[in-house]
N, C-alpha and C. Protein backbone atom coordinates (compact mmCIF):
# COMPACT_ATOMS: atom_id res chain seq x y z
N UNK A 1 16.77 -3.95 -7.15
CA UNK A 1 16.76 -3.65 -5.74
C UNK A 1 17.80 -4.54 -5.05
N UNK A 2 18.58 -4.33 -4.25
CA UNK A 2 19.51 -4.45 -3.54
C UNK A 2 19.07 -5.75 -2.75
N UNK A 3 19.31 -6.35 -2.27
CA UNK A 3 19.44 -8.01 -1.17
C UNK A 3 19.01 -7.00 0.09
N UNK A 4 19.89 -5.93 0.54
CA UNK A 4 19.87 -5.34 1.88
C UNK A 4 18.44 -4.45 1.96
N UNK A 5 18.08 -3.70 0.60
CA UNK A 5 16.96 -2.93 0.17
C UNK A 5 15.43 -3.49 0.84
N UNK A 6 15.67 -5.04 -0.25
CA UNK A 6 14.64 -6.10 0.36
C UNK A 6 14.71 -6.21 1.48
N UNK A 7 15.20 -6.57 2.41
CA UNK A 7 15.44 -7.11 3.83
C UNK A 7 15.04 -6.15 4.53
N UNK A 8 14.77 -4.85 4.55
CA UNK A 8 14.53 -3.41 5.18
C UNK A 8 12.96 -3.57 5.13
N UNK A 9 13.09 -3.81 3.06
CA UNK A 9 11.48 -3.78 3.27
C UNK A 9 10.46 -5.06 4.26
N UNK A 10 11.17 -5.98 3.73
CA UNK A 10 10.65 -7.10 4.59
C UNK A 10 10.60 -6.74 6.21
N UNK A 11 11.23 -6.02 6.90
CA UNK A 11 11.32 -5.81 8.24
C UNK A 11 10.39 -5.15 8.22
N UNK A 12 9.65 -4.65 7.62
CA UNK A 12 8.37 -3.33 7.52
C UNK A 12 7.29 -4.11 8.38
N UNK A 13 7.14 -5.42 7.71
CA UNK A 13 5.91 -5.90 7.90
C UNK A 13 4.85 -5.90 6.58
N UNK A 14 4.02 -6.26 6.81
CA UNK A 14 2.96 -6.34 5.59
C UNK A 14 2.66 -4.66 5.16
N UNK A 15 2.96 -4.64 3.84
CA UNK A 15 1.99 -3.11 3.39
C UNK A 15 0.48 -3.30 3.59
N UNK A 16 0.07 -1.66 3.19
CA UNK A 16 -0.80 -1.46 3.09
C UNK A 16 -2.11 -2.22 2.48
N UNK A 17 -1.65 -2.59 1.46
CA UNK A 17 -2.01 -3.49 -0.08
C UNK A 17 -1.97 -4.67 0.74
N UNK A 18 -0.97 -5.09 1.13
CA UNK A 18 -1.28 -6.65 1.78
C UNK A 18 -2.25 -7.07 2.78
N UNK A 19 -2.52 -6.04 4.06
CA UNK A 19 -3.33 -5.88 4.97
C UNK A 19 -4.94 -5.69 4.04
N UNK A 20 -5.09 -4.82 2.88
CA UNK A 20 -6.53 -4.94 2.22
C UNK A 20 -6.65 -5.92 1.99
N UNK A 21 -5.79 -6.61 0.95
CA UNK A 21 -5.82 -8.17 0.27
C UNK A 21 -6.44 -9.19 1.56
N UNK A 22 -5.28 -8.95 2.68
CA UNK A 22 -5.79 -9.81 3.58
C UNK A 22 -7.61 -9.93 4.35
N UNK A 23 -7.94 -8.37 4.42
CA UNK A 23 -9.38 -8.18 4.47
C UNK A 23 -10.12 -8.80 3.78
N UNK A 24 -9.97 -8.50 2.03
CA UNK A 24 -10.94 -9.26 1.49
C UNK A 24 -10.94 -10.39 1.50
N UNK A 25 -9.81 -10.84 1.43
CA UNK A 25 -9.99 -12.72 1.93
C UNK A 25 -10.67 -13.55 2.78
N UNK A 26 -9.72 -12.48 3.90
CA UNK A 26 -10.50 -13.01 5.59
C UNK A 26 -12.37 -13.16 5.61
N UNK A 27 -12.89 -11.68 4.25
CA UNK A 27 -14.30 -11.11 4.43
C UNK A 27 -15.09 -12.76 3.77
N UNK A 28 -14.18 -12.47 2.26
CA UNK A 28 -15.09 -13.40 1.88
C UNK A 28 -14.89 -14.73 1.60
N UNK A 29 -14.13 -15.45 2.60
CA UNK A 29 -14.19 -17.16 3.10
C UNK A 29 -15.07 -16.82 4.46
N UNK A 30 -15.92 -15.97 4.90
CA UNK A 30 -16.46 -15.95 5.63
C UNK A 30 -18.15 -15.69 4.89
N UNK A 31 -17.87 -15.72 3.89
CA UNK A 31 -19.03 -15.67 3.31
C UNK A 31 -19.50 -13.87 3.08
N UNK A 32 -18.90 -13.12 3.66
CA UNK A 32 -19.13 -11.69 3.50
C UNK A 32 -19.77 -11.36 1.56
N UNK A 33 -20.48 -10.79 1.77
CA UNK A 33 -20.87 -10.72 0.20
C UNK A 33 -21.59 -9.30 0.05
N UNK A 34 -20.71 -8.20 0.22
CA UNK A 34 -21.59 -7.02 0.44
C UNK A 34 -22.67 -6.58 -0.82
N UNK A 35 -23.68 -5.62 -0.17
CA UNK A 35 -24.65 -5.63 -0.86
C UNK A 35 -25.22 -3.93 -1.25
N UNK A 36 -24.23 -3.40 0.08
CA UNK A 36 -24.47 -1.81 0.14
C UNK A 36 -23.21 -1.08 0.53
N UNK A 37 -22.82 0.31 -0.16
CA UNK A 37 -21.94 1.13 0.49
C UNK A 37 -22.50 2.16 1.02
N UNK A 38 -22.23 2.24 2.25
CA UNK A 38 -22.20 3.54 3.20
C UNK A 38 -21.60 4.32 3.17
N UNK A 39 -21.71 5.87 3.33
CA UNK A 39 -21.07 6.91 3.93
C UNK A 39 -21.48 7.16 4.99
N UNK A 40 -20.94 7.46 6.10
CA UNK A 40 -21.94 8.11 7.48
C UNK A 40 -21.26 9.20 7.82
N UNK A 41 -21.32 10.20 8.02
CA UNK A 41 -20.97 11.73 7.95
C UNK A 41 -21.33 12.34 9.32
N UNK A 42 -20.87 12.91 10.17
CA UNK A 42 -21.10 13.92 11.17
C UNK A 42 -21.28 15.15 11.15
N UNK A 43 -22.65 15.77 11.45
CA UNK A 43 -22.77 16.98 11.66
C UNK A 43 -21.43 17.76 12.90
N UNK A 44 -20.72 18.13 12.15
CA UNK A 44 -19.69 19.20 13.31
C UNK A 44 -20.00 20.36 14.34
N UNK A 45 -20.92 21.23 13.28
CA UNK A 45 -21.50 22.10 13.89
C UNK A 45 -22.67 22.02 14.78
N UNK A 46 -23.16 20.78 15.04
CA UNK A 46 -24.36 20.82 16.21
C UNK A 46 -23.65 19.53 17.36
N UNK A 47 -22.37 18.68 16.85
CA UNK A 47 -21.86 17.57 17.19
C UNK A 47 -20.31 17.73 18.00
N UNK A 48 -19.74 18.97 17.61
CA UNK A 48 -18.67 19.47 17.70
C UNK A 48 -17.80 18.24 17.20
N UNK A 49 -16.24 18.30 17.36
CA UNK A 49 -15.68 17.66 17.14
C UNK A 49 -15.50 16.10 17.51
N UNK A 50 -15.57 15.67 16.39
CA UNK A 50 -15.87 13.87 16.42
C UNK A 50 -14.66 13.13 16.39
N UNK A 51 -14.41 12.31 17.47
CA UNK A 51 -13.14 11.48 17.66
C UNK A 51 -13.55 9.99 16.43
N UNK A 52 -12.49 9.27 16.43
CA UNK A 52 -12.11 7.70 16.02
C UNK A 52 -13.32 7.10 16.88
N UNK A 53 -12.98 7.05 17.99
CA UNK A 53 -13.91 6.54 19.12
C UNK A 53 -15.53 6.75 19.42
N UNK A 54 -15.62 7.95 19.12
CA UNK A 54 -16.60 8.10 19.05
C UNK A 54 -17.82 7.74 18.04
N UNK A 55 -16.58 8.16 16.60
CA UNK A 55 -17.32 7.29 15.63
C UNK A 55 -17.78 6.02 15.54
N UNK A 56 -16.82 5.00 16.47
CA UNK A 56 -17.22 3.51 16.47
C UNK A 56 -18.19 3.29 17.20
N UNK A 57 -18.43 4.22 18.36
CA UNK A 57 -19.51 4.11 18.86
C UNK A 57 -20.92 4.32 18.67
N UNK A 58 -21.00 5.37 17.75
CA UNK A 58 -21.95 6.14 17.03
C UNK A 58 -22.38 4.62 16.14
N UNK A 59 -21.33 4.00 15.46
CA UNK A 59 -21.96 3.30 14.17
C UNK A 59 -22.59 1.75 15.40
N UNK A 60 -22.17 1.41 16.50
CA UNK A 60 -22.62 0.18 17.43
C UNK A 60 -23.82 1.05 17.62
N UNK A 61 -23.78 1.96 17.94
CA UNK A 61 -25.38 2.70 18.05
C UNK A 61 -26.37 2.01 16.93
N UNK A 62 -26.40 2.49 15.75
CA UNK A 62 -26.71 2.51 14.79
C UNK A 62 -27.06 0.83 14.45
N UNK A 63 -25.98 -0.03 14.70
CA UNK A 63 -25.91 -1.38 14.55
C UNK A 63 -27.44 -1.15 15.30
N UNK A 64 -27.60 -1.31 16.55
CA UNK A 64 -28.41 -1.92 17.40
C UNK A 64 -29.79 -1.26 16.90
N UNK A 65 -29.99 0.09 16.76
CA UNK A 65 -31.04 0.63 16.53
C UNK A 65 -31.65 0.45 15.37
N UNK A 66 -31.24 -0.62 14.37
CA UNK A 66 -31.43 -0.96 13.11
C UNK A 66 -31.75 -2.39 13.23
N UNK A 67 -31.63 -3.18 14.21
CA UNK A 67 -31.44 -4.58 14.67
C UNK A 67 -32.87 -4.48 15.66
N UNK A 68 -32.75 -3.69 16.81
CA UNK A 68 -34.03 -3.61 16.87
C UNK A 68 -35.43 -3.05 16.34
N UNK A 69 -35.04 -2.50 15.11
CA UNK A 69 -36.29 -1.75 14.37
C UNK A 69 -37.17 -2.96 13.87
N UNK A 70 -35.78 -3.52 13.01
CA UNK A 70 -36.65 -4.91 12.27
C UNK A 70 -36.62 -6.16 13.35
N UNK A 71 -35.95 -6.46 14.14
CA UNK A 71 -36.15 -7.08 14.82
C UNK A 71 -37.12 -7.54 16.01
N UNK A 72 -37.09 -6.36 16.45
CA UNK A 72 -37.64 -6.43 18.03
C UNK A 72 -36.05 -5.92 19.15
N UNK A 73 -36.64 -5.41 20.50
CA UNK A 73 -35.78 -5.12 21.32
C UNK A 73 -34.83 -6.57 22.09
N UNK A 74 -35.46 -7.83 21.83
CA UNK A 74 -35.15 -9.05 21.91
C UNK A 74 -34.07 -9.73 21.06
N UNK A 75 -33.91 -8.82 20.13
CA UNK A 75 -33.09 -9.54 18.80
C UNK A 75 -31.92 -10.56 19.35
N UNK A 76 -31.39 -10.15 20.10
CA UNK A 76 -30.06 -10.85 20.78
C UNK A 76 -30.31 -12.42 21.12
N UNK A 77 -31.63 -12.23 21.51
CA UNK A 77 -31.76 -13.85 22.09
C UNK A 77 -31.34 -14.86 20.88
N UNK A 78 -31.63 -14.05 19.45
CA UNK A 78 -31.03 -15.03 18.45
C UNK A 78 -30.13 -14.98 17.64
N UNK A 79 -29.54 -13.53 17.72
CA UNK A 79 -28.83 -13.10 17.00
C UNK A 79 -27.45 -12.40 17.46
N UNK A 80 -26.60 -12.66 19.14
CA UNK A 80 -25.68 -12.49 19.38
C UNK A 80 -25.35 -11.06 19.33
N UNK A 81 -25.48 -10.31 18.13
CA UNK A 81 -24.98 -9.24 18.13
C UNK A 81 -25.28 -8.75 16.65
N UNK A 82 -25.65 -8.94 15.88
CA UNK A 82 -26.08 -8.26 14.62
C UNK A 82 -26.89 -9.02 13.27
N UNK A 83 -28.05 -8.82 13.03
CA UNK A 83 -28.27 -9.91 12.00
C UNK A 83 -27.87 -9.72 10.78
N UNK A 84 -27.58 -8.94 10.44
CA UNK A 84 -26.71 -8.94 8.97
C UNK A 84 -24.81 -8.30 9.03
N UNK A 85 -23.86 -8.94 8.56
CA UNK A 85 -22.40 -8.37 8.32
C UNK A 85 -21.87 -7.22 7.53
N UNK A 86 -20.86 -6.68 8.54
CA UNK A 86 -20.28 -5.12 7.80
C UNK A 86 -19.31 -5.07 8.28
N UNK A 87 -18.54 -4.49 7.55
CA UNK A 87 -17.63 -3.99 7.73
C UNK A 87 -17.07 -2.30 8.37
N UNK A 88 -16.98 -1.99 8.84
CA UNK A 88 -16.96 -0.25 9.27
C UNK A 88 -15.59 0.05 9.31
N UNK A 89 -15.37 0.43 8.21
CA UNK A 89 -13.96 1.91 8.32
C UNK A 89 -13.68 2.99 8.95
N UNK A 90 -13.14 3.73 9.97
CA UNK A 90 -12.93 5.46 9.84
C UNK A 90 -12.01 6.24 9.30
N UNK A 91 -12.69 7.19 8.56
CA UNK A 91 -11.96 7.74 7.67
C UNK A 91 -11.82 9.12 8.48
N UNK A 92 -10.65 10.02 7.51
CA UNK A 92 -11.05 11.68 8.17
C UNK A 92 -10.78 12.29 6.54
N UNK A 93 -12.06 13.49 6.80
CA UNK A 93 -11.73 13.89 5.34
C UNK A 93 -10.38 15.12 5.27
N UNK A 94 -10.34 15.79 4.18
CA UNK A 94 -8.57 16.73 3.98
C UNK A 94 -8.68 17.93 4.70
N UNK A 95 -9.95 17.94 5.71
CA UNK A 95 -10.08 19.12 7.10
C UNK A 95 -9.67 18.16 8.24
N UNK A 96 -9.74 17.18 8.03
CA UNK A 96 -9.45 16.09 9.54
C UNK A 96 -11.28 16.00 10.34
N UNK A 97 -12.15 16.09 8.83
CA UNK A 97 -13.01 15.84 9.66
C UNK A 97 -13.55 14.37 9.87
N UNK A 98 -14.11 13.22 11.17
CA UNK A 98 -14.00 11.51 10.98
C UNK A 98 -15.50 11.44 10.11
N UNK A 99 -15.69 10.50 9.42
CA UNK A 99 -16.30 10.30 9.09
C UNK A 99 -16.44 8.57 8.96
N UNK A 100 -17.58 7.86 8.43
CA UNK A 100 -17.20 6.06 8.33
C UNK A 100 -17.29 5.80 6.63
N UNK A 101 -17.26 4.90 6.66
CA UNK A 101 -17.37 3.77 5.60
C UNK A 101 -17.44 2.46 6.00
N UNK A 102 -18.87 2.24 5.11
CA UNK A 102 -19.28 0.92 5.65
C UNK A 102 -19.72 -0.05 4.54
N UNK A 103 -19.52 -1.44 4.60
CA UNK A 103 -20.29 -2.38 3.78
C UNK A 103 -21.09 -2.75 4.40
N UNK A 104 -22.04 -3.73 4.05
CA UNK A 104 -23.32 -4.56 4.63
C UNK A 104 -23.31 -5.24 3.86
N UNK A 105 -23.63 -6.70 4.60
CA UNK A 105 -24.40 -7.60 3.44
C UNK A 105 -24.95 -8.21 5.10
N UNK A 106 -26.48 -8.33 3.67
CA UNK A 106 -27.36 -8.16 4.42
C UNK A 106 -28.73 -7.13 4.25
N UNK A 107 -29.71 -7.49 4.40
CA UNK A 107 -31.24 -6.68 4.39
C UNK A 107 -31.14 -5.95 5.62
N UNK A 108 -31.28 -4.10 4.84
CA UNK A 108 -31.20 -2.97 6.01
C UNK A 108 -32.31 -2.17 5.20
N UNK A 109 -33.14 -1.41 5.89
CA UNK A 109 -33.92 -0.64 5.77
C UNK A 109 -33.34 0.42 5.66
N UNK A 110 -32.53 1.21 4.26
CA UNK A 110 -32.53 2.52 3.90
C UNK A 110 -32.65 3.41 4.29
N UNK A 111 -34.31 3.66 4.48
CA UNK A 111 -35.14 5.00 4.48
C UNK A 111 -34.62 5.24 6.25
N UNK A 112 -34.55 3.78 6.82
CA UNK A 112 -34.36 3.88 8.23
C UNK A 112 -33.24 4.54 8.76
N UNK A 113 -32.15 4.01 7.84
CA UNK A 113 -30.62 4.65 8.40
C UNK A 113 -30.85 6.22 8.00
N UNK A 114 -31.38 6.37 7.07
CA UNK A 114 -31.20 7.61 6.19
C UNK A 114 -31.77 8.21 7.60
N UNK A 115 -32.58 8.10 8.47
CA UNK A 115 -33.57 8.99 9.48
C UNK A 115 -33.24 8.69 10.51
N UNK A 116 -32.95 8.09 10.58
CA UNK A 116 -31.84 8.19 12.18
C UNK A 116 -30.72 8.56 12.17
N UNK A 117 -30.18 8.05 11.60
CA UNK A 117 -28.03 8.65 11.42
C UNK A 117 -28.83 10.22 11.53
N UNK A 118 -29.60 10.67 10.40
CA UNK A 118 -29.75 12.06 10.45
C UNK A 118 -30.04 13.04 11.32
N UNK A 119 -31.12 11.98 12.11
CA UNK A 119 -31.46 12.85 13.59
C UNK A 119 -30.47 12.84 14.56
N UNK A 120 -29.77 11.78 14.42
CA UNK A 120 -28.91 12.05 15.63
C UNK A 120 -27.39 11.81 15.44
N UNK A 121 -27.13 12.18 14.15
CA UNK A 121 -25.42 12.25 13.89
C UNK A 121 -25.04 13.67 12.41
N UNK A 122 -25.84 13.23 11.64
CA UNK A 122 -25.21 13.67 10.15
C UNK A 122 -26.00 13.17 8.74
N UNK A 123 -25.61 13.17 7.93
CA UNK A 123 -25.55 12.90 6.53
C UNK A 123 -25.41 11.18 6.50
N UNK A 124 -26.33 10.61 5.98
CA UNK A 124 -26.14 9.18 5.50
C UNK A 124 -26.16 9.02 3.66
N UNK A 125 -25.11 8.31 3.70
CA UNK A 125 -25.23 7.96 2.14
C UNK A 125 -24.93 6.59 1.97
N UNK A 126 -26.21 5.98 1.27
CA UNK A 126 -26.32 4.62 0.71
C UNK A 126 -26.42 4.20 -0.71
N UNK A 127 -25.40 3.36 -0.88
CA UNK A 127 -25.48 3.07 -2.76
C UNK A 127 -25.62 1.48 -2.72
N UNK A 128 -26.13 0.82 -3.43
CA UNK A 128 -26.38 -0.49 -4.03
C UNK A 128 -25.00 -0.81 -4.51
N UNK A 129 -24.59 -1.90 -4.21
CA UNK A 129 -23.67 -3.01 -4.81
C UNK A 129 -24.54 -3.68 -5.78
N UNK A 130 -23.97 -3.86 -6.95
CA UNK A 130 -24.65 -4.30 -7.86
C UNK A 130 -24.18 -5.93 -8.51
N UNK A 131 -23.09 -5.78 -8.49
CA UNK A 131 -22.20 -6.69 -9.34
C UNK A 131 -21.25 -7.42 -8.38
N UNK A 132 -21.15 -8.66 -8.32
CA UNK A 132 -20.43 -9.31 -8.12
C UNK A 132 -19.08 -9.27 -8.21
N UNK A 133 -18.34 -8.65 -9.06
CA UNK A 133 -17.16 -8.19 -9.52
C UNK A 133 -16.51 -6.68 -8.24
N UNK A 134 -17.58 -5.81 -7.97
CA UNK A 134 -17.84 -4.88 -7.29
C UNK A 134 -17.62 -5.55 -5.53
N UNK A 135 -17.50 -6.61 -5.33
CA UNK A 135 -17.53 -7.22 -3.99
C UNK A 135 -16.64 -6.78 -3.58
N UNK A 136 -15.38 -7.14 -4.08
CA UNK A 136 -14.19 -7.26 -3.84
C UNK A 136 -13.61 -5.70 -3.40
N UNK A 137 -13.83 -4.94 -5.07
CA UNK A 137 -13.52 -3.78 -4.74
C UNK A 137 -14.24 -2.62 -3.83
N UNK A 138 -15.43 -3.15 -3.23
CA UNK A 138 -16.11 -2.09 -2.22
C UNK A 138 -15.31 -2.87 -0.55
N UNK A 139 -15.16 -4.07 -0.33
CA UNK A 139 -14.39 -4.33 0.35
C UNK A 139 -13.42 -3.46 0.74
N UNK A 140 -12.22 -3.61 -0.30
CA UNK A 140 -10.87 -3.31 0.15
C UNK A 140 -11.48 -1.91 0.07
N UNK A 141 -11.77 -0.90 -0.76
CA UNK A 141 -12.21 0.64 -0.31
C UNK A 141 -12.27 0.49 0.99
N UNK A 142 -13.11 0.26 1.84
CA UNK A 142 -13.29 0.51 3.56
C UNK A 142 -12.12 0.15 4.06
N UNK A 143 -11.53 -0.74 3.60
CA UNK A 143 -10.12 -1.52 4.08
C UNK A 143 -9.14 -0.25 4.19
N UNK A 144 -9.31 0.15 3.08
CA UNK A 144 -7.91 1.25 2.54
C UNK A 144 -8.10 2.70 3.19
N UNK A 145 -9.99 2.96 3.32
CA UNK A 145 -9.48 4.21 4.39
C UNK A 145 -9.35 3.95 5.74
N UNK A 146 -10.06 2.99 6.41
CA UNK A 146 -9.10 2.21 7.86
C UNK A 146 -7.86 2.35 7.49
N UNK A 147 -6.88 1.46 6.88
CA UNK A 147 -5.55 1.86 7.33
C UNK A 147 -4.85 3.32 6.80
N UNK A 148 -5.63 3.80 6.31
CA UNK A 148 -4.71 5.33 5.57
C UNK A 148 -4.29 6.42 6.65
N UNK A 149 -5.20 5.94 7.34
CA UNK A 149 -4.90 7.02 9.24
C UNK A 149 -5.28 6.26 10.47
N UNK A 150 -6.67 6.18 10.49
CA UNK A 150 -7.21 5.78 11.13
C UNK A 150 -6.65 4.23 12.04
N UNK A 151 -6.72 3.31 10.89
CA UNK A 151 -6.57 2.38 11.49
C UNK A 151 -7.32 1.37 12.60
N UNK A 152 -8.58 1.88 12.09
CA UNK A 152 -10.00 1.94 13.39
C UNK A 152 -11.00 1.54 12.54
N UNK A 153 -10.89 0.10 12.57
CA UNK A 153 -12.03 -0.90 12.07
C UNK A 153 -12.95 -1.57 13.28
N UNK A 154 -14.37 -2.29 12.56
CA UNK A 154 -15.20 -2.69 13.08
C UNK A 154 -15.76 -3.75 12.09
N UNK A 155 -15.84 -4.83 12.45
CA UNK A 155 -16.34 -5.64 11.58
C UNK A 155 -17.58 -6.67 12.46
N UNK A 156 -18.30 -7.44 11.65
CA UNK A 156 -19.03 -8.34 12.32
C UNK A 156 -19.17 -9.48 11.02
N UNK A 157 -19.24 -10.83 11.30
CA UNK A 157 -19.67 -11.56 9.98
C UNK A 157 -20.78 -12.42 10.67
N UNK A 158 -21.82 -12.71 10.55
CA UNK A 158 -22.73 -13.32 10.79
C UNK A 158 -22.34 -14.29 10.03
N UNK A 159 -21.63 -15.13 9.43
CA UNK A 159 -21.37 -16.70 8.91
C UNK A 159 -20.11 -17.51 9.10
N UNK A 160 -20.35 -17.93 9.33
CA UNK A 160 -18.94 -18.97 9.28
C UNK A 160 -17.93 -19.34 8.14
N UNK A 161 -17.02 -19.16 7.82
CA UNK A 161 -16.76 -20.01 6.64
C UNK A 161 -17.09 -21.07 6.09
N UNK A 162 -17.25 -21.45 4.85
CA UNK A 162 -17.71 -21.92 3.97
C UNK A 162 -19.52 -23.10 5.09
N UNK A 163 -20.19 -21.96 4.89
CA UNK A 163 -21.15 -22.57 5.70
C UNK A 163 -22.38 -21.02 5.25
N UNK A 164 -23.60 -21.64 4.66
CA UNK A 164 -24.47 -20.79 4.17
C UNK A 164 -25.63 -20.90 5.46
N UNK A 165 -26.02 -19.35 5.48
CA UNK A 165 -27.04 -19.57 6.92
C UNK A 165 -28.30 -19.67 6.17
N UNK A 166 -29.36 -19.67 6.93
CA UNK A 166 -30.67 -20.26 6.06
C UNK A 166 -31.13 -19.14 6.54
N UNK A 167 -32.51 -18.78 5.16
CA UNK A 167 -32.73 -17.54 4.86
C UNK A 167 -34.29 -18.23 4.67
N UNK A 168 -34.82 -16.80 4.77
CA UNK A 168 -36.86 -17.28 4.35
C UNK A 168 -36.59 -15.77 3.62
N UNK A 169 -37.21 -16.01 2.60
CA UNK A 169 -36.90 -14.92 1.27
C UNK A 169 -36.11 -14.29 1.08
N UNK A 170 -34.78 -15.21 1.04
CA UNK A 170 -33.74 -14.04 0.90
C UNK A 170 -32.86 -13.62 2.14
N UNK A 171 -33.78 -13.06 2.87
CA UNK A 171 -33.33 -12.59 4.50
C UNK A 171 -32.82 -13.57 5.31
N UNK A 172 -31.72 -13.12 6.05
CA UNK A 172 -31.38 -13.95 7.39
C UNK A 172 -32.81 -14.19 8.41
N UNK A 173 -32.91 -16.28 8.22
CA UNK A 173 -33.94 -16.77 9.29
C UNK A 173 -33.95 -15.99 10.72
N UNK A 174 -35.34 -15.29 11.08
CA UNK A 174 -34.94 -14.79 12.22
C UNK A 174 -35.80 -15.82 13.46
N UNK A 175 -35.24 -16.92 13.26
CA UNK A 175 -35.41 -17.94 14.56
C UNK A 175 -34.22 -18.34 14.71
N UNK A 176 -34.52 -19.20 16.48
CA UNK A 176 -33.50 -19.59 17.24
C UNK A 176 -32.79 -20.66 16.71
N UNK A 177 -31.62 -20.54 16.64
CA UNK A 177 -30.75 -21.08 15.51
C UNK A 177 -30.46 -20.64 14.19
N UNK A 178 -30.77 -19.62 14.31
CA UNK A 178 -30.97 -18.81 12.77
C UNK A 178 -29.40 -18.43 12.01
N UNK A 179 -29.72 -17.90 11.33
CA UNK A 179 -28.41 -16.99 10.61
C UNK A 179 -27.27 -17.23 11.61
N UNK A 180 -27.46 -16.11 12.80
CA UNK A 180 -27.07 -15.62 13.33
C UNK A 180 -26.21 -16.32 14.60
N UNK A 181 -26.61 -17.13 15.09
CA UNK A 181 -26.24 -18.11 15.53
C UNK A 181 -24.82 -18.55 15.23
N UNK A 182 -24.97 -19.10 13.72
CA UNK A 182 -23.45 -19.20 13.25
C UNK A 182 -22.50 -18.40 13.31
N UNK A 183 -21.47 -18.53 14.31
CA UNK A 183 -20.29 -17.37 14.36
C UNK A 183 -18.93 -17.78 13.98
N UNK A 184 -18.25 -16.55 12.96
CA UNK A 184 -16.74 -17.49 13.20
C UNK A 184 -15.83 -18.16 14.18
């Protein structure tokens, strides 16, 4: 490759690949450690056509209504804005229809998303992260359909870097000073 070739590319800015890389990094010195992959899907035909925007809004919906299920309608007093971290992608599928992608880490009630997203958006699909090895690569996935069009991320990390929040079985402590508390 050419001296001038390079220099063109370099004027680009970071690729694609570099901007994921940079995600998973940023995710996990923040302690991000996902635990679940999402699909969240829109009904079209009862929803009509679903913007970028709308989708992000739909999934802050969802944030909250999942925050107060297990929580209480109070959750905020200790938890700022979400007790467990995700990541949210928007994707569009090869009709241009939006759809998300999401990580979590973090304890979410399943059966819950599965019945709400459904009543009042679409299709939910949830799979287990299993493996440690799998972190990385369910990461950059959400990473890679954010930037493939979209470009319309949502993230939250409930931890700080290199700083572990305290847990009672597992779960983010839900007292004052809890998890949640800690923000980057």
């Amino acid at each position: 490759m050419t001296e001038e070739r390079r220099a063109s590319l370099a004027d680009r800015g970071p690729s694609r690949g570099d901007v994921q890389a940079g995600w998973v990094e940023l995710a996990l010195q923040h302690g991000f450690r996902p635990g679940s992959f999402w699909t969240l899907t829109f009904d079209e035909k009862r929803l009509g056509k679903v913007s970028a925007d709308r989708a992000l809004s739909a999934w802050r919906w969802l944030v909250r209504v999942l925050n107060e299920h297990q929580y209480g309608p109070k959750y905020r007093q200790w938890c700022k804005h979400c007790a467990f971290s995700y990541i949210a992608g928007v994707d569009y599928s090869k009709l241009g229809a939006v759809h998300l992608h999401v990580v979590v880490d973090g304890w979410v009630q399943f059966e819950h998303v599965h019945r709400v997203w459904g009543k009042a958006y679409g299709f939910a699909w949830v799979k287990t992260i299993e493996r440690s090895e799998d972190e990385r690569v369910a990461i950059a996935h959400v990473v890679k359909y954010a930037t493939k069009g979209s470009d319309r991320l949502a993230f939250w990390f409930n931890r700080s870097p290199k700083r572990t929040p305290p847990t009672v079985g597992g779960f983010p402590a839900a007292l004052p000073g809890g998890a949640c508390q800690a923000q980057p």
